[in-house]
C-alpha atoms as a PDB file:
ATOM      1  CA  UNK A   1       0.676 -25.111   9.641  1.00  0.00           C
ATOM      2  CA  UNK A   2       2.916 -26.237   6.611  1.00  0.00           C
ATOM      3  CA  UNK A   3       5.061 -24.324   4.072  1.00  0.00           C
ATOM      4  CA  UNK A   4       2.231 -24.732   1.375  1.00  0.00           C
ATOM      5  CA  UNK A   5      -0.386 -23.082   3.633  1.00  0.00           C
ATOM      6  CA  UNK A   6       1.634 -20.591   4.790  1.00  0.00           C
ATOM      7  CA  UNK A   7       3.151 -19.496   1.301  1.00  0.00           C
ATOM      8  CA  UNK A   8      -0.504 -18.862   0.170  1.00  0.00           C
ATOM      9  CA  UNK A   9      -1.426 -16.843   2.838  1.00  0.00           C
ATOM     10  CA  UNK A  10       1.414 -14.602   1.861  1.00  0.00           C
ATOM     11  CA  UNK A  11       0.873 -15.081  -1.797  1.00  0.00           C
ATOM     12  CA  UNK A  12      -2.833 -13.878  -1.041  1.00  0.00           C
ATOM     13  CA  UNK A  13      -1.646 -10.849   1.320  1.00  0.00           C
ATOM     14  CA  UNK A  14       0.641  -9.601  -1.506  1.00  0.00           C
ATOM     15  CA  UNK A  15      -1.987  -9.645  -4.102  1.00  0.00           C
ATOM     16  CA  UNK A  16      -4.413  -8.151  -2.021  1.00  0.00           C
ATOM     17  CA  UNK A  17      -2.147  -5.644  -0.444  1.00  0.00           C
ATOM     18  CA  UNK A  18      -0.601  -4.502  -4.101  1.00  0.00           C
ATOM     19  CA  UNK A  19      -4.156  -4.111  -5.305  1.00  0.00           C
ATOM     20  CA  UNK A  20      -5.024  -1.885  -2.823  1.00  0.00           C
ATOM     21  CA  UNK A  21      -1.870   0.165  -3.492  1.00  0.00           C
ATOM     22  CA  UNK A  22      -2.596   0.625  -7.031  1.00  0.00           C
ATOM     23  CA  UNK A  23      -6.222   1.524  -6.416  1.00  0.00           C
ATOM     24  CA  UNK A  24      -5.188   4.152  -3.929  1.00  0.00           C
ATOM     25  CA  UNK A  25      -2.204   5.812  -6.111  1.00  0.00           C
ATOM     26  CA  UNK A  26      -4.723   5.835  -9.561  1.00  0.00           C
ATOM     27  CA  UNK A  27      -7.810   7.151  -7.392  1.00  0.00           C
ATOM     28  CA  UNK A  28      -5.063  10.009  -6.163  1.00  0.00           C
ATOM     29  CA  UNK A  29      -3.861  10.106  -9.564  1.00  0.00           C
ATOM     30  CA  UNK A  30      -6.866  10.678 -11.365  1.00  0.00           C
ATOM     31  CA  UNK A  31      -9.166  11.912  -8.756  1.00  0.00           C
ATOM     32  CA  UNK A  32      -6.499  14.334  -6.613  1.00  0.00           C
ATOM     33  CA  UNK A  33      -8.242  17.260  -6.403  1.00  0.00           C
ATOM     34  CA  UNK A  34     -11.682  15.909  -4.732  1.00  0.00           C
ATOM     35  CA  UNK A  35      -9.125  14.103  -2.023  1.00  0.00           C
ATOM     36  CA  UNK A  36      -7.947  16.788  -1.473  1.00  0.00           C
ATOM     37  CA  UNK A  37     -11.095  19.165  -1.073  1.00  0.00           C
ATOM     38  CA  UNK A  38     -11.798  15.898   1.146  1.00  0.00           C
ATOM     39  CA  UNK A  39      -9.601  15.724   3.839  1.00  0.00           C
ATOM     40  CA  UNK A  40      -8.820  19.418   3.756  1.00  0.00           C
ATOM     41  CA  UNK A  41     -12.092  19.699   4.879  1.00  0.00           C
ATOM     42  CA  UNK A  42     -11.385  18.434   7.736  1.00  0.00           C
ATOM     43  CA  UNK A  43      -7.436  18.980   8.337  1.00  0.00           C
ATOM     44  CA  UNK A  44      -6.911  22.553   6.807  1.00  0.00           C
ATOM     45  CA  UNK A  45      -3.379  22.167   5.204  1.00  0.00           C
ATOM     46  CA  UNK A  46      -1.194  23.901   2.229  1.00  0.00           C
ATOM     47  CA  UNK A  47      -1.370  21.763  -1.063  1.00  0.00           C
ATOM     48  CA  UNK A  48       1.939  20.962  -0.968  1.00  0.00           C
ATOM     49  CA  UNK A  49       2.150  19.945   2.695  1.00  0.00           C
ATOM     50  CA  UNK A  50      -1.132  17.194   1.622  1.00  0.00           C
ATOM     51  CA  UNK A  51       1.387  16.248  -1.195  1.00  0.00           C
ATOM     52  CA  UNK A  52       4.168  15.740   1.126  1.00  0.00           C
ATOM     53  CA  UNK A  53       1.777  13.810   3.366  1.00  0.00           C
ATOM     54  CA  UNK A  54       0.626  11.637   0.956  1.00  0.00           C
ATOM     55  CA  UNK A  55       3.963  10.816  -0.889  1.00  0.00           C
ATOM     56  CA  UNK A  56       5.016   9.832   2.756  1.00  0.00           C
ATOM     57  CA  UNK A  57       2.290   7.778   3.270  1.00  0.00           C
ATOM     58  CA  UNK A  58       2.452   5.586   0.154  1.00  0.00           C
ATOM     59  CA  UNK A  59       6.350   4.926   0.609  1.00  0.00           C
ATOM     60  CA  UNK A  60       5.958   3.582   3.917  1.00  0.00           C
ATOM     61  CA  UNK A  61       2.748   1.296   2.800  1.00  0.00           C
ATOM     62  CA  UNK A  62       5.253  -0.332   0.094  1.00  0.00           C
ATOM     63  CA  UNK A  63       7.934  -0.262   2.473  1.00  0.00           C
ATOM     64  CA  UNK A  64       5.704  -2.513   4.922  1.00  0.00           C
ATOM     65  CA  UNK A  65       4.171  -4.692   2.052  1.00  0.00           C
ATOM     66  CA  UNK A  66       7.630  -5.550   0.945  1.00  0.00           C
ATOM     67  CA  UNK A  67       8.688  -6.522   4.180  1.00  0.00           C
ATOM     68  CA  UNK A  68       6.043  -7.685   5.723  1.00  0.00           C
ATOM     69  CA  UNK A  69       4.419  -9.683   2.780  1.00  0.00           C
ATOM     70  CA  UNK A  70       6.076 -10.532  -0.382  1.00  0.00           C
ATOM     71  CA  UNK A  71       9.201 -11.109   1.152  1.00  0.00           C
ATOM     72  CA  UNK A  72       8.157 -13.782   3.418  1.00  0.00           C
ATOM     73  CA  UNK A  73       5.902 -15.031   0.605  1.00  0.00           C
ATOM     74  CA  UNK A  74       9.323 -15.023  -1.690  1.00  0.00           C
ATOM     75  CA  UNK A  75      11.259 -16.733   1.003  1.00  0.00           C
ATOM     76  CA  UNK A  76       8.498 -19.280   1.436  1.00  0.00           C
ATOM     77  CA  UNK A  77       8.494 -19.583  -2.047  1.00  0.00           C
ATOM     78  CA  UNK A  78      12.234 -20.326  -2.556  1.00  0.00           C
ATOM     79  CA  UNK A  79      12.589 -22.871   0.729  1.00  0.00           C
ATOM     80  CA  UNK A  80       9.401 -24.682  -0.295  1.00  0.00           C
END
């Protein structure tokens, strides 16, 4: 597998991984209320513990797409 091939796969993971990022934070954003009716549903919890939960759950998704997409994609970039 060459540098070219390689730095689109990761190219192609960002995109795809950022999109789905966005589209979760603007369906919480908009639609927070009916997620959490949702999922409290089924695991009772305090508004501001889902909150918590949540917050903690989007900072570790960009925490791993950072690391483990567009900075390989960026170093592919920059070597090839």
């Amino acid at each position: 597998m060459d540098i070219e091939t390689l730095s689109r796969f990761f190219m192609w993971c960002t995109v795809l991984n950022f999109g789905l990022l966005l589209l979760s934070y603007l369906y919480v954003a908009f639609a927070g209320d009916s997620v959490y009716k949702t999922h409290s549903k089924r695991f009772p919890m305090q508004r501001e513990t889902f909150n918590a939960v949540l917050y903690s759950c989007f900072g570790i998704y960009k925490i791993a797409w950072l690391v483990f997409c567009a900075v390989p994609w960026l170093v592919l970039e920059i070597i090839g």
